[in-house]
N, C-alpha and C. Protein backbone atom coordinates (compact mmCIF):
# COMPACT_ATOMS: atom_id res chain seq x y z
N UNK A 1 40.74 67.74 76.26
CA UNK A 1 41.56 67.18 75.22
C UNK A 1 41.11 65.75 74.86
N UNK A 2 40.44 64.77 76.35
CA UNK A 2 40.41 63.19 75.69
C UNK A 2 39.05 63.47 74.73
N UNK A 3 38.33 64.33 75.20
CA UNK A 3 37.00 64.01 74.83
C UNK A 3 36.96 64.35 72.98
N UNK A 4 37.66 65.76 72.88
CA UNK A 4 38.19 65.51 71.52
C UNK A 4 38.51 64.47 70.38
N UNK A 5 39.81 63.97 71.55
CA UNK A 5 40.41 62.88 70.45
C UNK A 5 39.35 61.58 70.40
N UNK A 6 38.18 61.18 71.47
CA UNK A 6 37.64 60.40 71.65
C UNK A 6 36.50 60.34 70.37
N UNK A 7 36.47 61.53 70.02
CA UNK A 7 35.07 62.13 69.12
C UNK A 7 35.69 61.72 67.83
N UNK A 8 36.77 61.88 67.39
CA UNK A 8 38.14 61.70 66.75
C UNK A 8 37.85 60.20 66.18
N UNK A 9 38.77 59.36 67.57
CA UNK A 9 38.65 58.00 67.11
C UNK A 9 37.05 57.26 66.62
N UNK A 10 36.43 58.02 67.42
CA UNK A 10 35.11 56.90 67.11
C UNK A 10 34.55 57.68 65.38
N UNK A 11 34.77 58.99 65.27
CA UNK A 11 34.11 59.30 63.56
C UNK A 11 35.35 58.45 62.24
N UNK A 12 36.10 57.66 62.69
CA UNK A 12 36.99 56.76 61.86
C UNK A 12 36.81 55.12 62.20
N UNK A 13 35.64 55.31 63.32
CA UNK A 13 35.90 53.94 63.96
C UNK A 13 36.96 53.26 63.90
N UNK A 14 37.54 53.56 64.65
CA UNK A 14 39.00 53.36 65.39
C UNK A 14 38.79 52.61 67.16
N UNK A 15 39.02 51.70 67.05
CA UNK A 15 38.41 50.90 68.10
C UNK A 15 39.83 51.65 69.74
N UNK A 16 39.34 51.73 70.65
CA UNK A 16 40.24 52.93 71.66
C UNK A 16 39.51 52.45 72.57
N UNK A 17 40.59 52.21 73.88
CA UNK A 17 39.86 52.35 75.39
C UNK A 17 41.14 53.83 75.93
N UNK A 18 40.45 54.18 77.12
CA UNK A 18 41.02 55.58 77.90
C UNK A 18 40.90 54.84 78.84
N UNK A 19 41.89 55.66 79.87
CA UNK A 19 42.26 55.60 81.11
C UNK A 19 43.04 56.77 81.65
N UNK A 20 42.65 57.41 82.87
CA UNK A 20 43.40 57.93 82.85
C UNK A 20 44.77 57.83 84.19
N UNK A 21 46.06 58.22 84.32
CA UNK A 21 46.72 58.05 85.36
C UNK A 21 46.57 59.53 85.64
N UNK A 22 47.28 59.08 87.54
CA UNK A 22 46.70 59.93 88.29
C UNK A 22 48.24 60.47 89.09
N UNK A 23 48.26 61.62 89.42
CA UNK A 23 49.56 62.12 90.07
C UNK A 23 48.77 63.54 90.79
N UNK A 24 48.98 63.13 91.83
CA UNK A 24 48.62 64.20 93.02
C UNK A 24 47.17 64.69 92.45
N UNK A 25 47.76 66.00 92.12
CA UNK A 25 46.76 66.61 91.34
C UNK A 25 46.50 66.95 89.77
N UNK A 26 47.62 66.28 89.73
CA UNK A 26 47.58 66.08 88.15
C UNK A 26 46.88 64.33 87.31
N UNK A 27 46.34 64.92 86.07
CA UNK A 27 46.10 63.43 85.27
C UNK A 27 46.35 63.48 84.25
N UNK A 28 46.41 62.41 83.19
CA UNK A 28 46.81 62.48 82.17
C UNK A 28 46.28 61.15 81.53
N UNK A 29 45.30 61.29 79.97
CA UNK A 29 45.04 60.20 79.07
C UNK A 29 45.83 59.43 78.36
N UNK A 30 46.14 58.03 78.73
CA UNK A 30 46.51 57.13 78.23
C UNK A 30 45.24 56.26 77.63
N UNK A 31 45.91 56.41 75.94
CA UNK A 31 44.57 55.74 75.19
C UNK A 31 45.49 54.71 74.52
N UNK A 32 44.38 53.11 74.34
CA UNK A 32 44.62 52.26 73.99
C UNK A 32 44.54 51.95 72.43
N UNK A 33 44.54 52.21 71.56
CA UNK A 33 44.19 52.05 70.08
C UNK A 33 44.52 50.68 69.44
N UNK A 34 43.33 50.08 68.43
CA UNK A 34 43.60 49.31 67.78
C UNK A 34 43.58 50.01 66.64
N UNK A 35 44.78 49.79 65.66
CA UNK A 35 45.30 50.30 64.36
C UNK A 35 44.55 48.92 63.12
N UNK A 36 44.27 49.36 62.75
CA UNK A 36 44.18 48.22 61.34
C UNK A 36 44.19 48.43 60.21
N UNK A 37 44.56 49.20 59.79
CA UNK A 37 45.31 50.08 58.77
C UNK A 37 46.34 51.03 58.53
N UNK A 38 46.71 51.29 57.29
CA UNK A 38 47.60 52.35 57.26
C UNK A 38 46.92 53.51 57.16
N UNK A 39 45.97 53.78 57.13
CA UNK A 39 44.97 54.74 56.71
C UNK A 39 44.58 55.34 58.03
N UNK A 40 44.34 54.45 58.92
CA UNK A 40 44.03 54.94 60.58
C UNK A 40 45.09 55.23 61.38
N UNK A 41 46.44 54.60 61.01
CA UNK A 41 47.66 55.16 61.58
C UNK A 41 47.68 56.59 61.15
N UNK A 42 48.16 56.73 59.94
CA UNK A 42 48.62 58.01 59.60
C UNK A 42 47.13 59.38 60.12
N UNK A 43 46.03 58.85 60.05
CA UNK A 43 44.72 60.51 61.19
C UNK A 43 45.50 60.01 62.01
N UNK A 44 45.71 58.59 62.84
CA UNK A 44 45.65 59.33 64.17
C UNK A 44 47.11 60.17 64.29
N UNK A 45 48.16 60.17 63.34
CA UNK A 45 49.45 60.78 63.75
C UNK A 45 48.92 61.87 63.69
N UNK A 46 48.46 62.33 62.23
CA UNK A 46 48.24 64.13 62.02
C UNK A 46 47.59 64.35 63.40
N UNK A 47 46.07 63.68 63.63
CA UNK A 47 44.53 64.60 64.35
C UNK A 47 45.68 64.97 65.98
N UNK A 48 46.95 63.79 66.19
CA UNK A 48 47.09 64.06 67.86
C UNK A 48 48.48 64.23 67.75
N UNK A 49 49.62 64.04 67.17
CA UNK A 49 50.88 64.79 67.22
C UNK A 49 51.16 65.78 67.49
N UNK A 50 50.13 66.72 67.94
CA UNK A 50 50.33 68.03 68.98
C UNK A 50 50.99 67.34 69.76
N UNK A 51 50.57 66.57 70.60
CA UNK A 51 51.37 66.22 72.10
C UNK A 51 52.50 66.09 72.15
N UNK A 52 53.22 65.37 70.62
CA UNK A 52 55.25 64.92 71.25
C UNK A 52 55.03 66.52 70.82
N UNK A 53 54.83 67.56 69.83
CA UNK A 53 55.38 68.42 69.72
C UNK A 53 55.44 69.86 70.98
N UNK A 54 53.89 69.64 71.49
CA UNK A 54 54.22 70.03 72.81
C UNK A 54 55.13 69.71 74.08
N UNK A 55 55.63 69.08 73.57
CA UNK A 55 56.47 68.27 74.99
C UNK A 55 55.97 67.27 75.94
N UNK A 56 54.57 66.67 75.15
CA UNK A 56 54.07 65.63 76.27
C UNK A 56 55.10 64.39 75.94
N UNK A 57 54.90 63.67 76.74
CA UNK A 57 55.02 61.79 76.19
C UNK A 57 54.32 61.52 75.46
N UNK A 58 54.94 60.85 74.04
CA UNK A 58 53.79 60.33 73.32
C UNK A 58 54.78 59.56 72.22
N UNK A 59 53.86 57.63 72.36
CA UNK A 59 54.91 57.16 72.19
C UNK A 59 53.96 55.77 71.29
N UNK A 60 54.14 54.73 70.62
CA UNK A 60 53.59 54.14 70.12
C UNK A 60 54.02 52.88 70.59
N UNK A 61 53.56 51.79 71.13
CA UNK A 61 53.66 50.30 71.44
C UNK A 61 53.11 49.61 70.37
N UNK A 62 53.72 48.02 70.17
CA UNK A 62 52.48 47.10 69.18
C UNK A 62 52.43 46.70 70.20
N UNK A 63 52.38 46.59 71.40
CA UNK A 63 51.82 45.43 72.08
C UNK A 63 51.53 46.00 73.09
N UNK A 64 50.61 45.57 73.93
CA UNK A 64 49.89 45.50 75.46
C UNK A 64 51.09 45.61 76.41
N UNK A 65 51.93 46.46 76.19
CA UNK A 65 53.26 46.45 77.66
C UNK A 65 53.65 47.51 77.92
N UNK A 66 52.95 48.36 78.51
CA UNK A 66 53.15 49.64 79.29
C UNK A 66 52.43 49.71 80.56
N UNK A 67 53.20 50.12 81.37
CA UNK A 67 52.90 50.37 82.95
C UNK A 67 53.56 51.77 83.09
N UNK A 68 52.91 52.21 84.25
CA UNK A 68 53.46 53.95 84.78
C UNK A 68 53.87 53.40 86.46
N UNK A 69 54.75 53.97 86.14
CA UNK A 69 55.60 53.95 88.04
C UNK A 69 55.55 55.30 88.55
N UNK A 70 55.63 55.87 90.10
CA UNK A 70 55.98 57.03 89.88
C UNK A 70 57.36 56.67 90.42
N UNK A 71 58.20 57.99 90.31
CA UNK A 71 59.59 58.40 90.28
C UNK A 71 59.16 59.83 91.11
N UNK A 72 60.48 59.71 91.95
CA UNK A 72 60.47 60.93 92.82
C UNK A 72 62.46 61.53 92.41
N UNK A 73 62.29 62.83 91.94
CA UNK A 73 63.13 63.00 91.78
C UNK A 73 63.40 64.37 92.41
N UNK A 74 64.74 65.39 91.53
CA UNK A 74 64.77 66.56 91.79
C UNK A 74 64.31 67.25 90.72
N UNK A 75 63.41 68.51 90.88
CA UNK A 75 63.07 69.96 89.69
C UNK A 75 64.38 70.27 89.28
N UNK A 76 64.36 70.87 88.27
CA UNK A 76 65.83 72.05 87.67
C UNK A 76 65.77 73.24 89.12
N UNK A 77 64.78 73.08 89.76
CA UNK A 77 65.17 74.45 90.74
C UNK A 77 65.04 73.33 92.18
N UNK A 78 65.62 72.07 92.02
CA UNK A 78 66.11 71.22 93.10
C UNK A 78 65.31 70.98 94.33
N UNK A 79 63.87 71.10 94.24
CA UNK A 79 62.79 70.83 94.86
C UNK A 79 62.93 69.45 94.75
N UNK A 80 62.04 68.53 95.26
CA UNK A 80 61.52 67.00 95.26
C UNK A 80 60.33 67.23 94.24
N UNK A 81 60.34 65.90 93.16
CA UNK A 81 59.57 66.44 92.52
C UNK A 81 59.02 64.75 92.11
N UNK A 82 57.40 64.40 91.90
CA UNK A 82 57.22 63.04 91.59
C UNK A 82 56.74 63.16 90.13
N UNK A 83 57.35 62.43 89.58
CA UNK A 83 56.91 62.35 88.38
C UNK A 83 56.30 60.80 88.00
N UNK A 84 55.40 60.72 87.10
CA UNK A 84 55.02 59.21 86.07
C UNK A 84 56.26 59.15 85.38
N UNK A 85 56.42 57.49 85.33
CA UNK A 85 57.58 57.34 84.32
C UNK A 85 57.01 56.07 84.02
N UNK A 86 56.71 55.98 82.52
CA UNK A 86 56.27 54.83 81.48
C UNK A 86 57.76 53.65 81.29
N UNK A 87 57.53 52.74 81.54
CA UNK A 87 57.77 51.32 81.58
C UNK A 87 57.23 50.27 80.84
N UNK A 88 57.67 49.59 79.67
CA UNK A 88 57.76 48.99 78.78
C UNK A 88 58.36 47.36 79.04
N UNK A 89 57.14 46.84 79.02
CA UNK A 89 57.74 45.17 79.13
C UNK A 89 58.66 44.82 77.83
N UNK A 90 59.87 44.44 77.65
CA UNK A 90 60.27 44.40 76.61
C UNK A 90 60.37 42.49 76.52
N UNK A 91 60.01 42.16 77.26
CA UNK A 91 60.42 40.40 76.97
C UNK A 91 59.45 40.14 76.01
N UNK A 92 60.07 39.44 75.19
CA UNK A 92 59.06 38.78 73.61
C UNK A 92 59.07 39.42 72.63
N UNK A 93 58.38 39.20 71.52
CA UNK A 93 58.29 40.24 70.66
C UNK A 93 57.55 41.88 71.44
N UNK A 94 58.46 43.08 71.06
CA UNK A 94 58.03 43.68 71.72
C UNK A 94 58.91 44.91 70.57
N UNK A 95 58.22 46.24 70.25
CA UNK A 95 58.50 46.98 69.62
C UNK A 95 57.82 48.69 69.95
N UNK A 96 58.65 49.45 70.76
CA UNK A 96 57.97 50.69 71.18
C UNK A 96 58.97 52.12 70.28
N UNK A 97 58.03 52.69 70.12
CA UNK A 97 58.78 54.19 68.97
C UNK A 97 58.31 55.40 69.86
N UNK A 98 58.93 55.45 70.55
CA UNK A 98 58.88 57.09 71.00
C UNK A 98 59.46 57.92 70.61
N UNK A 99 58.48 59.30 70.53
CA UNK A 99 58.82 60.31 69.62
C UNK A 99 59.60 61.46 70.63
N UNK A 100 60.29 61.96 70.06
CA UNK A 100 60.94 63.33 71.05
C UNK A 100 60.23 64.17 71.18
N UNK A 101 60.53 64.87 72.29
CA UNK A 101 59.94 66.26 72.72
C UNK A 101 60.24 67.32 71.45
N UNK A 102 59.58 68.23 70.95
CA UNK A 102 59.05 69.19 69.52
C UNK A 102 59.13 67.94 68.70
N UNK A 103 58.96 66.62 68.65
CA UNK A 103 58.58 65.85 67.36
C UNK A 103 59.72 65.42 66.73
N UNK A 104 60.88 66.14 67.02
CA UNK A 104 62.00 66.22 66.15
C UNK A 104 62.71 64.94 65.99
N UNK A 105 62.06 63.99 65.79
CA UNK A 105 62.55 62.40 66.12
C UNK A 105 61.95 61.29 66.65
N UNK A 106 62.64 60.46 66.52
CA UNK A 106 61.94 59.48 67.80
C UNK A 106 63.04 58.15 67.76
N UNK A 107 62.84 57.28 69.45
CA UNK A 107 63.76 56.13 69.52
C UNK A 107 62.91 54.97 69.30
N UNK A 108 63.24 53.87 68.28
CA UNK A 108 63.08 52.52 68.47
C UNK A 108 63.62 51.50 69.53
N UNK A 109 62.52 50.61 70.33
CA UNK A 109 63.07 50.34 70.89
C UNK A 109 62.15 48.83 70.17
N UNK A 110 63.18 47.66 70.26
CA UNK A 110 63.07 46.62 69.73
C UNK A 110 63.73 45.30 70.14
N UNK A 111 62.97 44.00 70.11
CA UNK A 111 62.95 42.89 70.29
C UNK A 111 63.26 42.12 69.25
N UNK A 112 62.18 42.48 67.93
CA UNK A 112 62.07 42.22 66.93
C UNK A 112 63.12 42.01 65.41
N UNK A 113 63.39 41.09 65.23
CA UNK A 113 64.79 40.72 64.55
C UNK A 113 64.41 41.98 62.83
N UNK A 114 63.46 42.09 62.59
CA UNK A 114 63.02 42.75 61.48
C UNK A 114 63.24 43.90 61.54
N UNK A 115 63.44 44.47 62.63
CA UNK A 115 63.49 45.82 62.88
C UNK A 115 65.14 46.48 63.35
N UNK A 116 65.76 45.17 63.51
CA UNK A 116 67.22 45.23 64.26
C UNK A 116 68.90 45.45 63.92
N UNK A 117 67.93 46.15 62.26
CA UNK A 117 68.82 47.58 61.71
C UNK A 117 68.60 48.72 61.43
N UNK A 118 69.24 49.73 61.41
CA UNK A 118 68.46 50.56 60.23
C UNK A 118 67.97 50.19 58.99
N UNK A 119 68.86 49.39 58.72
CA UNK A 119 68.13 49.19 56.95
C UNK A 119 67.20 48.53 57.12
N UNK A 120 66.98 47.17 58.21
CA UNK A 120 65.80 45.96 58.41
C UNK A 120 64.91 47.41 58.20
N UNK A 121 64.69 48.58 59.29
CA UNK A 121 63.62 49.39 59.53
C UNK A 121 63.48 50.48 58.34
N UNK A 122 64.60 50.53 57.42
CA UNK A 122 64.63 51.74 56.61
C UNK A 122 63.33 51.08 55.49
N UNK A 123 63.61 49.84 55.55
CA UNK A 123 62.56 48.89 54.78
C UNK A 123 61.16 48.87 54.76
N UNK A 124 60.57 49.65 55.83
CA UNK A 124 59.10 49.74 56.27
C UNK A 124 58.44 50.76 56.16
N UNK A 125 59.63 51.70 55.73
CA UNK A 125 59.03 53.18 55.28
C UNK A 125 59.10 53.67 54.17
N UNK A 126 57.90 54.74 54.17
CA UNK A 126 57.62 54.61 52.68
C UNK A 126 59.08 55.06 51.76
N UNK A 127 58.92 55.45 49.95
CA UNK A 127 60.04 55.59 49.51
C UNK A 127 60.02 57.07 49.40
N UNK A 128 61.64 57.69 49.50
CA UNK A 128 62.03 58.87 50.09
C UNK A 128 61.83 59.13 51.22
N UNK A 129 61.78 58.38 52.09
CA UNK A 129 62.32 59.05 53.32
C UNK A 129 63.42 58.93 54.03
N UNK A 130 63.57 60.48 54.74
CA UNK A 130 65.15 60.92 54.95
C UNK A 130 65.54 60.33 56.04
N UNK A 131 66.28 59.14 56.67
CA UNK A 131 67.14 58.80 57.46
C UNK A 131 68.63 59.47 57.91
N UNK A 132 68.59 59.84 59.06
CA UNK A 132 70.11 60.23 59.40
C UNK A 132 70.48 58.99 60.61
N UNK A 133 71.84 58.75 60.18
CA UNK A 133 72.23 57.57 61.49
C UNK A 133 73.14 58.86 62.42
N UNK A 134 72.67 59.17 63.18
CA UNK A 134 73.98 59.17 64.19
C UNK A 134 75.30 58.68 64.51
N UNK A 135 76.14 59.20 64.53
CA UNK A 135 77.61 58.76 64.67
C UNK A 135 77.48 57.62 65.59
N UNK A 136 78.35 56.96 65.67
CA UNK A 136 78.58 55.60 67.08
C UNK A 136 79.78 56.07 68.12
């Protein structure tokens, strides 16, 4: 899968470092992207948005503040189970959008006074698009 998206970023020159984290026997690519356009945002959503819709994590930072911890928890069938769990420095300007599992959404999470309504954020997207607020 990285080597794909790797082939990906570099035919847009899309500047990207990889890494990958490590869990037992499992791993998983965490890629670094520099965006500098709107033009390179929107390939990389289409070429890799498989992943929130598969059910991976997949989540967008502007800034350099993500760390993985592991977490030991319980399975749905109440085994011990360790999982990665992504951690987000939020002190400073700091702005992370994670998308839901099938895609069907995603949460803002924000520092940023520009972003610290819906409407501040309804403001950044393009025109016609459909916002629903959730009840309070």
């Amino acid at each position: 899968m990285e080597k794909g998206l790797e082939r990906l970023f570099q035919s847009k020159n899309i500047e990207y470092s990889l890494r990958l984290e490590d869990l037992k026997n499992k791993r998983f690519p965490v890629f670094k992207l520099t965006i500098k356009s709107p033009s390179s945002l929107t390939f990389v959503l289409q070429e890799n948005f498989l992943a929130a819709i598969c059910n991976c994590f997949y989540a967008f930072s502007f800034s350099d503040n993500i760390v993985y911890k592991s977490v030991v928890g319980q399975s749905m069938f109440g085994r011990e189970k360790t999982w990665i769990w992504p951690h987000f420095d939020m002190n400073g300007a700091s702005t992370v959008l994670e998308i839901w599992n099938d895609g069907d959404g995603f949460n803002l999470y924000t520092t940023e006074p520009h972003f610290s309504t819906i409407e501040k954020l309804a403001n950044h997207f393009p025109n016609g698009t459909s916002i629903v607020k959730n009840a309070d």
